[in-house]
N, C-alpha and C. Protein backbone atom coordinates (compact mmCIF):
# COMPACT_ATOMS: atom_id res chain seq x y z
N UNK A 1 58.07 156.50 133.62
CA UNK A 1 58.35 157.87 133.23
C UNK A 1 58.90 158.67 134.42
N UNK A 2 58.45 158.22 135.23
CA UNK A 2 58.31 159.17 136.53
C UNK A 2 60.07 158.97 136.90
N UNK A 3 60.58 157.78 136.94
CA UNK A 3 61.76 156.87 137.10
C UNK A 3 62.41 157.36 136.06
N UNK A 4 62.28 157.27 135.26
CA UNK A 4 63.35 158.56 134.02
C UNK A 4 63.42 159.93 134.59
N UNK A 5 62.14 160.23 134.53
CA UNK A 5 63.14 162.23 135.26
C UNK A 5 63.72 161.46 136.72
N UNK A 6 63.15 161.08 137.60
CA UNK A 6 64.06 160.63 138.87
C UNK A 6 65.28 160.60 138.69
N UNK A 7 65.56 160.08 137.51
CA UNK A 7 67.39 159.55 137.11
C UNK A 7 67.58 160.57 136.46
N UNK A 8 67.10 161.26 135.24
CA UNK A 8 67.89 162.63 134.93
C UNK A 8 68.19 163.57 135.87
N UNK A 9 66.96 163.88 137.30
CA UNK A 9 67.00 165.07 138.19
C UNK A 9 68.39 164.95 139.07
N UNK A 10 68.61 163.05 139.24
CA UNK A 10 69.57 162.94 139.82
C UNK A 10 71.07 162.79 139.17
N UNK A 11 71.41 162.82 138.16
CA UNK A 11 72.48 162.77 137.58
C UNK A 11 73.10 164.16 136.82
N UNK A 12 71.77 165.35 137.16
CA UNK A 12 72.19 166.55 137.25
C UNK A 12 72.51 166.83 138.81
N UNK A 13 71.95 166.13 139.46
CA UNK A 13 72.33 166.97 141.23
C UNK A 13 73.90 166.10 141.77
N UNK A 14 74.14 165.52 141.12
CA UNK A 14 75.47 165.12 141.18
C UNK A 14 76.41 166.05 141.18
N UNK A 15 76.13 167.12 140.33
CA UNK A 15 77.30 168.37 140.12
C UNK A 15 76.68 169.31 140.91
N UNK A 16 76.03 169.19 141.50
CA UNK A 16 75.55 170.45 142.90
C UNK A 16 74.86 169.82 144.07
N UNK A 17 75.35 170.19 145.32
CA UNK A 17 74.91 169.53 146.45
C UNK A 17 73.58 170.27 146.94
N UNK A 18 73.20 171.64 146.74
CA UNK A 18 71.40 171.38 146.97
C UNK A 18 70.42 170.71 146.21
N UNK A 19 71.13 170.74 144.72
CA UNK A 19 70.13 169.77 143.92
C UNK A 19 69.86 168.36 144.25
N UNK A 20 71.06 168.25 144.77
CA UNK A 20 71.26 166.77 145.18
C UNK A 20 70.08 166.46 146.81
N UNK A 21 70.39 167.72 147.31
CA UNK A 21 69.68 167.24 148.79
C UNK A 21 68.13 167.54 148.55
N UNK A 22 67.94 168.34 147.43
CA UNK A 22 66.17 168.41 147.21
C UNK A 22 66.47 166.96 146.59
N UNK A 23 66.67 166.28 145.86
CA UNK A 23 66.51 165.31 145.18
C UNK A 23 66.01 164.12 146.22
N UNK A 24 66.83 164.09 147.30
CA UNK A 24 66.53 163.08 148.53
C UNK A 24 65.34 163.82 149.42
N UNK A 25 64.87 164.69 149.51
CA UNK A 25 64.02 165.32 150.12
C UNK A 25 62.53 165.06 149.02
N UNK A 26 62.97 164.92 148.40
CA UNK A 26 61.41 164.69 147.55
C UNK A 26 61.52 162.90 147.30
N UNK A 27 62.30 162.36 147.14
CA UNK A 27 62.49 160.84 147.43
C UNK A 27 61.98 160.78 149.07
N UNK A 28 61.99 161.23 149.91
CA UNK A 28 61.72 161.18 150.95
C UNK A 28 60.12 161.51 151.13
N UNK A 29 59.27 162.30 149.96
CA UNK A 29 58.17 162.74 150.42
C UNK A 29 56.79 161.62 149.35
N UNK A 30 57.82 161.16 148.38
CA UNK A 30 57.36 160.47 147.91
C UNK A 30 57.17 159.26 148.34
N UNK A 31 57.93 158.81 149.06
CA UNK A 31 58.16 157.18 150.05
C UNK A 31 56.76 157.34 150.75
N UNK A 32 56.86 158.99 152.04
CA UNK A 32 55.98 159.35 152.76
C UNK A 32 54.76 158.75 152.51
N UNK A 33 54.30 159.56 151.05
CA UNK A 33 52.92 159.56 150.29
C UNK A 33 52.65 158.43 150.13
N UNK A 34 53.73 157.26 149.73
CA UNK A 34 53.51 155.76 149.09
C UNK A 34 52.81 155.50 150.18
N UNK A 35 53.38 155.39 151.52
CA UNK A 35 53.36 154.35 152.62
C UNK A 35 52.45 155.03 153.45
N UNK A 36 51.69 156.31 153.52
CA UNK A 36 50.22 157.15 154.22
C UNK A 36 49.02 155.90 153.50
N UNK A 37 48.23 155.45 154.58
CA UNK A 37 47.29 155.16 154.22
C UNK A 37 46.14 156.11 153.24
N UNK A 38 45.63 155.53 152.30
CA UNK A 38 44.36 156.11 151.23
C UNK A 38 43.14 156.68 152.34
N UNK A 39 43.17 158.25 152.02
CA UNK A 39 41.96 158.43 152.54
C UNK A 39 40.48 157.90 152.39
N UNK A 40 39.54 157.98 153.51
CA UNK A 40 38.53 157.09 153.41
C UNK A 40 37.52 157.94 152.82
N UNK A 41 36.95 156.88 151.86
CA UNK A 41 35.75 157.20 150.93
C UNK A 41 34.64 156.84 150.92
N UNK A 42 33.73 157.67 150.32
CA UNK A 42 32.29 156.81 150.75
C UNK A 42 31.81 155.59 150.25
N UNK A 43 32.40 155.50 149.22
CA UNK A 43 32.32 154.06 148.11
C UNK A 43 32.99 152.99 148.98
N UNK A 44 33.72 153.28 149.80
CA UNK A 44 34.94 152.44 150.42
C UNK A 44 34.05 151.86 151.84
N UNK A 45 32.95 152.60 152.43
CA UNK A 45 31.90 152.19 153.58
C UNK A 45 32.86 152.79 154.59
N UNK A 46 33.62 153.71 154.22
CA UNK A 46 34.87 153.79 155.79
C UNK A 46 34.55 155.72 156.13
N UNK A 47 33.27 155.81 155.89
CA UNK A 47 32.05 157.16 156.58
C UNK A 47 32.28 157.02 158.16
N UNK A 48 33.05 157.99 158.65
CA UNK A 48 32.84 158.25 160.27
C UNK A 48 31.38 158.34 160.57
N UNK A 49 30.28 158.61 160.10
CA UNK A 49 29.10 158.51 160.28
C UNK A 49 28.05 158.45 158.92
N UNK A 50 27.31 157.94 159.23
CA UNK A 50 25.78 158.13 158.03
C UNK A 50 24.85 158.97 158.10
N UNK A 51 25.19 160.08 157.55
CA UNK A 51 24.07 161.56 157.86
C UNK A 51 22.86 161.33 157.71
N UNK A 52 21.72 161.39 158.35
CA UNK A 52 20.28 161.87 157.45
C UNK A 52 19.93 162.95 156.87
N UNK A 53 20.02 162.79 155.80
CA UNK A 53 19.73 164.47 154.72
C UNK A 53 18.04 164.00 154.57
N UNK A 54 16.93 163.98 155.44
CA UNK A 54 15.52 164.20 155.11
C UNK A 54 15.16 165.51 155.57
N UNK A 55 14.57 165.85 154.68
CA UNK A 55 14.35 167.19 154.14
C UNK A 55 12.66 166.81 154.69
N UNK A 56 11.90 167.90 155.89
CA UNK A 56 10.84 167.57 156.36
C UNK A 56 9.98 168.00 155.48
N UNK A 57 8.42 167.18 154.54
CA UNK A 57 7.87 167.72 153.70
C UNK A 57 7.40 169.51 153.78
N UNK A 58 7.09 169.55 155.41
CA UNK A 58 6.71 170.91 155.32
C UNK A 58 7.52 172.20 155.53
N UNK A 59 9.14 171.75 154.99
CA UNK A 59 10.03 172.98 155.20
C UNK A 59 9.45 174.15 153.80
N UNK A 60 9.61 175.23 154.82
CA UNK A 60 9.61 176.64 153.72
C UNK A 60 10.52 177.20 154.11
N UNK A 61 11.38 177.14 152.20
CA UNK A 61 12.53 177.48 151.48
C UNK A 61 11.93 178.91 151.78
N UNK A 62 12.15 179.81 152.32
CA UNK A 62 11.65 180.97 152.04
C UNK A 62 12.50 182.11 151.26
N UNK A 63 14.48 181.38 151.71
CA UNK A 63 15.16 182.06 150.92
C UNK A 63 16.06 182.06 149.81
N UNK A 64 15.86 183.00 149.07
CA UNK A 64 16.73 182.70 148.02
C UNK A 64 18.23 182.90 148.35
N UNK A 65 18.71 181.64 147.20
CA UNK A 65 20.27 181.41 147.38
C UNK A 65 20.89 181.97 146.38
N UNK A 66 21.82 182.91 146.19
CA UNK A 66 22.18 183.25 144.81
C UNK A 66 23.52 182.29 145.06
N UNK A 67 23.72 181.50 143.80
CA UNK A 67 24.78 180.41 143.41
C UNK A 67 24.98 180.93 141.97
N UNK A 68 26.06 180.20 141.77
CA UNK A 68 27.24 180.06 140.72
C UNK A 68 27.55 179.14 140.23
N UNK A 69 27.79 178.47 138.66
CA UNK A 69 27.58 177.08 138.22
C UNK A 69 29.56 177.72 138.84
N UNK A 70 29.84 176.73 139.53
CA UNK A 70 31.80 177.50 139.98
C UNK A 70 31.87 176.28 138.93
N UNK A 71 32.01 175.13 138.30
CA UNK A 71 32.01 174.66 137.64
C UNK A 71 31.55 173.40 137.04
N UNK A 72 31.14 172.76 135.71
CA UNK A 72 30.78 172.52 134.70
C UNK A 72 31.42 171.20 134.17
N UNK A 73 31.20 169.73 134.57
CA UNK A 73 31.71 169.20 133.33
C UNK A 73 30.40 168.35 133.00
N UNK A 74 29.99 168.39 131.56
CA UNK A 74 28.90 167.82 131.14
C UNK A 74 29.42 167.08 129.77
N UNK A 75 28.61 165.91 129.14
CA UNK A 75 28.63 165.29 127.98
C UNK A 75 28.60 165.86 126.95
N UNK A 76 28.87 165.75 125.80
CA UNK A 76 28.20 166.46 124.56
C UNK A 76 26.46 166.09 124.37
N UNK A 77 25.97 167.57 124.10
CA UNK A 77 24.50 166.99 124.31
C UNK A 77 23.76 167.18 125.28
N UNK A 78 24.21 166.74 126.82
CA UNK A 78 23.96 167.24 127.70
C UNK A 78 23.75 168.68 128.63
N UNK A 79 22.94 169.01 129.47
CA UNK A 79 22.97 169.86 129.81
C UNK A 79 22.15 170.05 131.28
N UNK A 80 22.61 170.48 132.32
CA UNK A 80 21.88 170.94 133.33
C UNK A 80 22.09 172.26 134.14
N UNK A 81 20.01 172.65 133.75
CA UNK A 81 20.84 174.80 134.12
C UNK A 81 19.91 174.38 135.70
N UNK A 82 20.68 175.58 136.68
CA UNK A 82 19.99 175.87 137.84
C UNK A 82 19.68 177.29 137.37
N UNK A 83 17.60 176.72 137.68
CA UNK A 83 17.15 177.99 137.50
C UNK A 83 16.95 178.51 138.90
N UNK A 84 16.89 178.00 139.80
CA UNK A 84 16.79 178.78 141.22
C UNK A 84 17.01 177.90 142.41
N UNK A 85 17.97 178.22 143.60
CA UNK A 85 18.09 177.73 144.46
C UNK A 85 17.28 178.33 145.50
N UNK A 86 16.42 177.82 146.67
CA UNK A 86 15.91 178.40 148.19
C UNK A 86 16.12 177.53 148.59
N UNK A 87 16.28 178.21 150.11
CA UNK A 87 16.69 177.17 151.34
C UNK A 87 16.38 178.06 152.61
N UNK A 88 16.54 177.45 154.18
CA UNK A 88 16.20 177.68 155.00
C UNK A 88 17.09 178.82 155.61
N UNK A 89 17.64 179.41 155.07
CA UNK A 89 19.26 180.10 155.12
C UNK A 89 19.15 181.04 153.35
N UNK A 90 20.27 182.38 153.43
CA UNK A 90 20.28 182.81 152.43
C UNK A 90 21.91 182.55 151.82
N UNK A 91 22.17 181.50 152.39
CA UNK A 91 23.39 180.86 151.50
C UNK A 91 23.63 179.36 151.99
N UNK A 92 24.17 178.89 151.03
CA UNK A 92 24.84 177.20 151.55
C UNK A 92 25.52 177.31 152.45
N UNK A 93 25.29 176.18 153.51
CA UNK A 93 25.99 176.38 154.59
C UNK A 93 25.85 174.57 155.74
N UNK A 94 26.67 174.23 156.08
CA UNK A 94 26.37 172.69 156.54
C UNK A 94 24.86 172.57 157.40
N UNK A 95 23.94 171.79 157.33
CA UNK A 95 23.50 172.03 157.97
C UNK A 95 21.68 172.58 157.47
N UNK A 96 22.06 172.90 156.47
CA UNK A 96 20.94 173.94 155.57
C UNK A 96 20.03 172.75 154.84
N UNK A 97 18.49 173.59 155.06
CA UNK A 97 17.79 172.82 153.63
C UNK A 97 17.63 173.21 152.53
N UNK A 98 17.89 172.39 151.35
CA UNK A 98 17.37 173.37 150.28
C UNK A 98 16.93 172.45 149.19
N UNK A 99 16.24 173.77 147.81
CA UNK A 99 15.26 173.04 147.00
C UNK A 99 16.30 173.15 145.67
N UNK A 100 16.59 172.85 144.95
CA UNK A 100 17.08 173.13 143.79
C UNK A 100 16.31 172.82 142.88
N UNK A 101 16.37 173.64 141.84
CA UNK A 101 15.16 173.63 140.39
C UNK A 101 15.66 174.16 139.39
N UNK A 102 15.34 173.51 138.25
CA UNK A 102 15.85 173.65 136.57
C UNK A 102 15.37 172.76 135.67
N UNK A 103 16.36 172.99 135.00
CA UNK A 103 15.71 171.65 133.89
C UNK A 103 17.11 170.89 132.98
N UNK A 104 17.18 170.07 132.61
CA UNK A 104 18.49 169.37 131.86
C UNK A 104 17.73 168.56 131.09
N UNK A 105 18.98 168.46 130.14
CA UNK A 105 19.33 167.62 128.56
C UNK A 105 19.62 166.60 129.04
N UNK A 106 18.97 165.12 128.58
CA UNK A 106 19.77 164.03 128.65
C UNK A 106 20.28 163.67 127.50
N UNK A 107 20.90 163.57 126.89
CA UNK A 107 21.51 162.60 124.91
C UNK A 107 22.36 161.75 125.58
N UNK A 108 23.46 161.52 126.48
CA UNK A 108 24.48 160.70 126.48
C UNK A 108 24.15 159.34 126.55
N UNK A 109 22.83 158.92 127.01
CA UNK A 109 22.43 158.07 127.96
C UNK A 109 20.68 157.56 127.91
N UNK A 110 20.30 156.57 127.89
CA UNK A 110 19.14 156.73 127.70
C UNK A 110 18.39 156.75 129.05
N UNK A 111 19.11 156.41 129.88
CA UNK A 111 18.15 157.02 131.48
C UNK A 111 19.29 157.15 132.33
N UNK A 112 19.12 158.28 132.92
CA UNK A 112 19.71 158.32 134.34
C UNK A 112 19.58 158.65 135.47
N UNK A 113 20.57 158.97 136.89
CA UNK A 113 19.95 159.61 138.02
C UNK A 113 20.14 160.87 138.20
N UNK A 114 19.46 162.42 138.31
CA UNK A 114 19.10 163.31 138.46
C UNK A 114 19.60 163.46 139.91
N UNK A 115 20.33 164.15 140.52
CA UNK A 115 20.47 164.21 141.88
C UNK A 115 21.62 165.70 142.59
N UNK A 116 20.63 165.77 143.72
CA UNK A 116 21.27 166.88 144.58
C UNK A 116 22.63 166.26 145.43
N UNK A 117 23.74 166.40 145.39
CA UNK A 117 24.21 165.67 146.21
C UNK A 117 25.50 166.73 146.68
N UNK A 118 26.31 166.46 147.67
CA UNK A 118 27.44 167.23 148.12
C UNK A 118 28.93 166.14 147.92
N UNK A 119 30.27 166.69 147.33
CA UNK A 119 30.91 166.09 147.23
C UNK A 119 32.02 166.38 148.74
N UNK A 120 31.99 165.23 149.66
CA UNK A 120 32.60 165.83 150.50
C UNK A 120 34.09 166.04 150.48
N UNK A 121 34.49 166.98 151.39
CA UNK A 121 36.23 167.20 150.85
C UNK A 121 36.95 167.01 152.31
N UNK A 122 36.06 166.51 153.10
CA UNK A 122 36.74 165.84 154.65
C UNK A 122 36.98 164.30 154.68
N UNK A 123 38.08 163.62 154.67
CA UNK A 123 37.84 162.09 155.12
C UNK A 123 36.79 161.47 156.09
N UNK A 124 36.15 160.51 155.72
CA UNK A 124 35.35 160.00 156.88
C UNK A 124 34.36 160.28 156.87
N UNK A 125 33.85 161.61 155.38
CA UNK A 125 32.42 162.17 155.28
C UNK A 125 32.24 161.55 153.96
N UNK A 126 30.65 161.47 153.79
CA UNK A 126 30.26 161.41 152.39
C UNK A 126 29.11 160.25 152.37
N UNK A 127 28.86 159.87 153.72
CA UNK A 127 27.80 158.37 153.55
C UNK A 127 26.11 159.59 154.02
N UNK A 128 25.22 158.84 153.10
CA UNK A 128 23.96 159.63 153.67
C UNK A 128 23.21 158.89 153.60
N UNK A 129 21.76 159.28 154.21
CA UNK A 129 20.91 158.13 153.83
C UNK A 129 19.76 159.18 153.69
N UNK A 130 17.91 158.62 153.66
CA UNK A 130 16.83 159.04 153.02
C UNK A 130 16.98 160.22 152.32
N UNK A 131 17.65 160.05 151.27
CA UNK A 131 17.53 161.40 150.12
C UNK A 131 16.49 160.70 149.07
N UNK A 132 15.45 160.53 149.47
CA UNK A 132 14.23 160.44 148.32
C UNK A 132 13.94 160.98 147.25
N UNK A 133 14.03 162.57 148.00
CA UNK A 133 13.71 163.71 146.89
C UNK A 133 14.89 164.36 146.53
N UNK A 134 16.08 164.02 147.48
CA UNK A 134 17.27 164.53 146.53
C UNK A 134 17.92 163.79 144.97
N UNK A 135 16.94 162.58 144.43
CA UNK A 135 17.34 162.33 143.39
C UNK A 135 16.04 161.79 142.69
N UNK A 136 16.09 161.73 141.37
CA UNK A 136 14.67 161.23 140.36
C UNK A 136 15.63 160.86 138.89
N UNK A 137 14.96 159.55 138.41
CA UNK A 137 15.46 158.99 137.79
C UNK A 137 14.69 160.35 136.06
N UNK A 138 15.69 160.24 135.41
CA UNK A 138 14.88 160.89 133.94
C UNK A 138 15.87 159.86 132.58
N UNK A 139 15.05 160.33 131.63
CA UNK A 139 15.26 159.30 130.27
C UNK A 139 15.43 160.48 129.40
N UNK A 140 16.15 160.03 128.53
CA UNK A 140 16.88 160.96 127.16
C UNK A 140 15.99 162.14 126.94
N UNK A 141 16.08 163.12 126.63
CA UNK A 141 15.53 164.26 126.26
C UNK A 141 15.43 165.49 127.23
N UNK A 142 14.52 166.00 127.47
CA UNK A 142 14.36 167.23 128.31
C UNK A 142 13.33 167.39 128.83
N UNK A 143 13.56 167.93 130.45
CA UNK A 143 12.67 168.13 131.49
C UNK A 143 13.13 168.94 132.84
N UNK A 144 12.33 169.16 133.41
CA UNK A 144 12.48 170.17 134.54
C UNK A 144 12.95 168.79 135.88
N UNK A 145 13.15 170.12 137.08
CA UNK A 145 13.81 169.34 138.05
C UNK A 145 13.69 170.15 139.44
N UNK A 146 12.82 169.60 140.38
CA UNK A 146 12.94 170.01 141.44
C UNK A 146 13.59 169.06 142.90
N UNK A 147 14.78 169.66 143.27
CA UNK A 147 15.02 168.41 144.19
C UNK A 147 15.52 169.09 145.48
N UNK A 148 15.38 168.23 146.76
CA UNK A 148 15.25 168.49 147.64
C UNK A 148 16.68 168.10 148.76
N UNK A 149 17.19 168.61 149.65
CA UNK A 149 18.00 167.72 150.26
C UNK A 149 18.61 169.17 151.79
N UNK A 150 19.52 167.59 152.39
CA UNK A 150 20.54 168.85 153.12
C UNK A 150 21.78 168.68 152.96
N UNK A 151 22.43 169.91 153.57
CA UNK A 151 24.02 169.43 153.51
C UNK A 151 24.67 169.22 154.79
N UNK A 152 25.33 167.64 154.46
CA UNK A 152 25.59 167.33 156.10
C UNK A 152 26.68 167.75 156.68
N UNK A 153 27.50 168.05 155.67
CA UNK A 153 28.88 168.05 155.85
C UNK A 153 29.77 169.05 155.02
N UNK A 154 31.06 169.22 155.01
CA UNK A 154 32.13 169.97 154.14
C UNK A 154 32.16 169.89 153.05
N UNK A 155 31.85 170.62 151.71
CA UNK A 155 31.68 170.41 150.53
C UNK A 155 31.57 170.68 149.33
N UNK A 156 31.37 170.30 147.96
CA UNK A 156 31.12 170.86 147.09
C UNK A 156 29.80 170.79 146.53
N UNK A 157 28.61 171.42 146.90
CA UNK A 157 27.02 170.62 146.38
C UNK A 157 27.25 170.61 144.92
N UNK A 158 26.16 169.90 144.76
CA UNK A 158 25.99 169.88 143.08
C UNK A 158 25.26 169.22 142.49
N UNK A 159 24.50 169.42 141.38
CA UNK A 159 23.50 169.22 140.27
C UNK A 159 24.02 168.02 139.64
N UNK A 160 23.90 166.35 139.54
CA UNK A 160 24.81 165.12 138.88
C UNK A 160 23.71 164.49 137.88
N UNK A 161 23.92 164.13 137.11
CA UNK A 161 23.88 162.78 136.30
C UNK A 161 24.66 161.69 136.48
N UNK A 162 23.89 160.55 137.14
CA UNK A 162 24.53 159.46 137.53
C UNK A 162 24.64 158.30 136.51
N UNK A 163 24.90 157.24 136.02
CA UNK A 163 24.69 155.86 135.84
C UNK A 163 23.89 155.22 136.64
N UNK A 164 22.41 154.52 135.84
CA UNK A 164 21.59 153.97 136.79
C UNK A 164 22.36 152.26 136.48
N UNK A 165 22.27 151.96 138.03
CA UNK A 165 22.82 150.28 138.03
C UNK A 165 22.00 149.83 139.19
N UNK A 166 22.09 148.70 139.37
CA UNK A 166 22.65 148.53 141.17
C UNK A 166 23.46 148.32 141.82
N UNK A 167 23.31 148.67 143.17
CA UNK A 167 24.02 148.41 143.81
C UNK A 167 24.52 149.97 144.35
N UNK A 168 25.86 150.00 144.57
CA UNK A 168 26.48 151.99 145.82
C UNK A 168 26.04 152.49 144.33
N UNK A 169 25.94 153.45 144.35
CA UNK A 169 26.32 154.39 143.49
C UNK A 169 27.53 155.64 144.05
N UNK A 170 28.62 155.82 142.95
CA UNK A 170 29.68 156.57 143.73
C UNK A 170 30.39 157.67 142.13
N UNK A 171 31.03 158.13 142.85
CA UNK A 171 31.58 159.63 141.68
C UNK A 171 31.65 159.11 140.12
N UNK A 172 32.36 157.43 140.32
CA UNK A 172 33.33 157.01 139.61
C UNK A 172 31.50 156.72 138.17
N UNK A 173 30.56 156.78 138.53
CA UNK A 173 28.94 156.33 137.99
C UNK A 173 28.98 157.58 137.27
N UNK A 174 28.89 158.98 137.83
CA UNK A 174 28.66 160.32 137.31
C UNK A 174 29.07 160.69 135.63
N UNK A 175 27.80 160.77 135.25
CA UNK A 175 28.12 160.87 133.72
C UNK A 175 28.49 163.03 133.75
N UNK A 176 27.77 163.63 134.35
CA UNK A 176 27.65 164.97 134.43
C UNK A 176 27.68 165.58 135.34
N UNK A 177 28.12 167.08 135.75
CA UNK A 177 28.10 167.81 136.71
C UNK A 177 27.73 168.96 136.75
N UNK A 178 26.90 169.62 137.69
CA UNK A 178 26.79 171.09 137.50
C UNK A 178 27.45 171.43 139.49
N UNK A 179 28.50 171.75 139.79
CA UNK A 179 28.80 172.78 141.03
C UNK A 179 28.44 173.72 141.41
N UNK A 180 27.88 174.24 142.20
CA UNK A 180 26.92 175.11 142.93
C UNK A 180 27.75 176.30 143.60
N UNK A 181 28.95 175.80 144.12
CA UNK A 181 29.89 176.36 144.84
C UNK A 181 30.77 175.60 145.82
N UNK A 182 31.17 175.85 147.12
CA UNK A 182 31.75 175.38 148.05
C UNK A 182 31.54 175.44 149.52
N UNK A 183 31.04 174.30 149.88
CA UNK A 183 30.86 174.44 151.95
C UNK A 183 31.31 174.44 152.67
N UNK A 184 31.72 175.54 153.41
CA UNK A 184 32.67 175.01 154.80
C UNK A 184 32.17 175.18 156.53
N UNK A 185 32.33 174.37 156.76
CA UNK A 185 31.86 174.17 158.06
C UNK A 185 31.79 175.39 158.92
N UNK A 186 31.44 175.75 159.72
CA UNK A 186 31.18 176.89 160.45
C UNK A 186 31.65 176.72 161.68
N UNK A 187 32.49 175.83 162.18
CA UNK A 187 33.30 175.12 163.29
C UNK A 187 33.82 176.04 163.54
């Protein structure tokens, strides 16, 4: 398809020479894009580092976070509300602890993983390790949710329903989403 407009865009820029020179200028950015190596992912093991997000049992959340579901994609059936965020900080921020709590619908699925996690939006980020309490397995129906974690890195946090398997678990598992908002480093 893509190779059909290519050939229509170019057999109109035939009768005009800027159409013609954007035409090679985006042939040119497209080659670019082909031949840039794939940024590195966490599924991929190619993490510039492995964060520890342990959350010390005796942190006090003392503050409240006011968040925003910024957005929403869930199953039919499904559902996960944030009834309240605290953390060590009065907003998300790299670096921060926090508790998240609510409750969600399972129907899609008869068990899955419940989890706090951050989607990172830097290459080279996204590997973590002891998140114990940032995830709990739940089974079809409805229940509350308190989970725990930090954020290591640049991001989007967020409320997931995973696919329970073994083995990585990675985006491509995520049956549901609730977004919290957006992190940016304080660099």
């Amino acid at each position: 398809m893509r190779t059909l407009a290519l050939l229509f865009v170019t057999a109109c820029a035939s009768t005009d020479p800027r159409l013609d020179a954007r035409v090679h200028q985006l042939e040119a950015e497209v080659a670019a894009m082909r031949a840039a190596p794939a940024p590195a992912r966490a599924h991929d093991g190619a993490c510039a580092a492995t964060e520890d997000v342990t959350v010390p049992r005796e942190t006090m959340f003392d503050a409240v976070v006011p968040v925003h579901a910024s957005q929403t994609s869930l199953r039919d059936g499904d559902s996960i509300v944030i009834d309240e965020v605290r953390g060590t900080s009065p907003s998300l921020a790299v670096n921060g602890l926090y508790r998240v709590s609510g409750h969600y619908t399972l129907a899609s699925a008869d068990e899955a993983s419940l989890s706090f996690t951050v989607r990172a939006t830097r290459p080279g980020d996204g590997c973590t390790r002891n998140d114990r309490d940032g995830h709990m397995r739940v089974r079809r129906g409805s229940g509350t949710f308190a989970l725990t974690g930090r954020i290591a890195y640049e991001g989007e946090p967020s409320v997931s329903l995973f696919r329970v398997h073994d083995g990585v678990t990675t985006r491509a598992d995520e049956i549901g989403v609730v977004y919290l908002g957006h992190v940016r480093d304080a660099k």
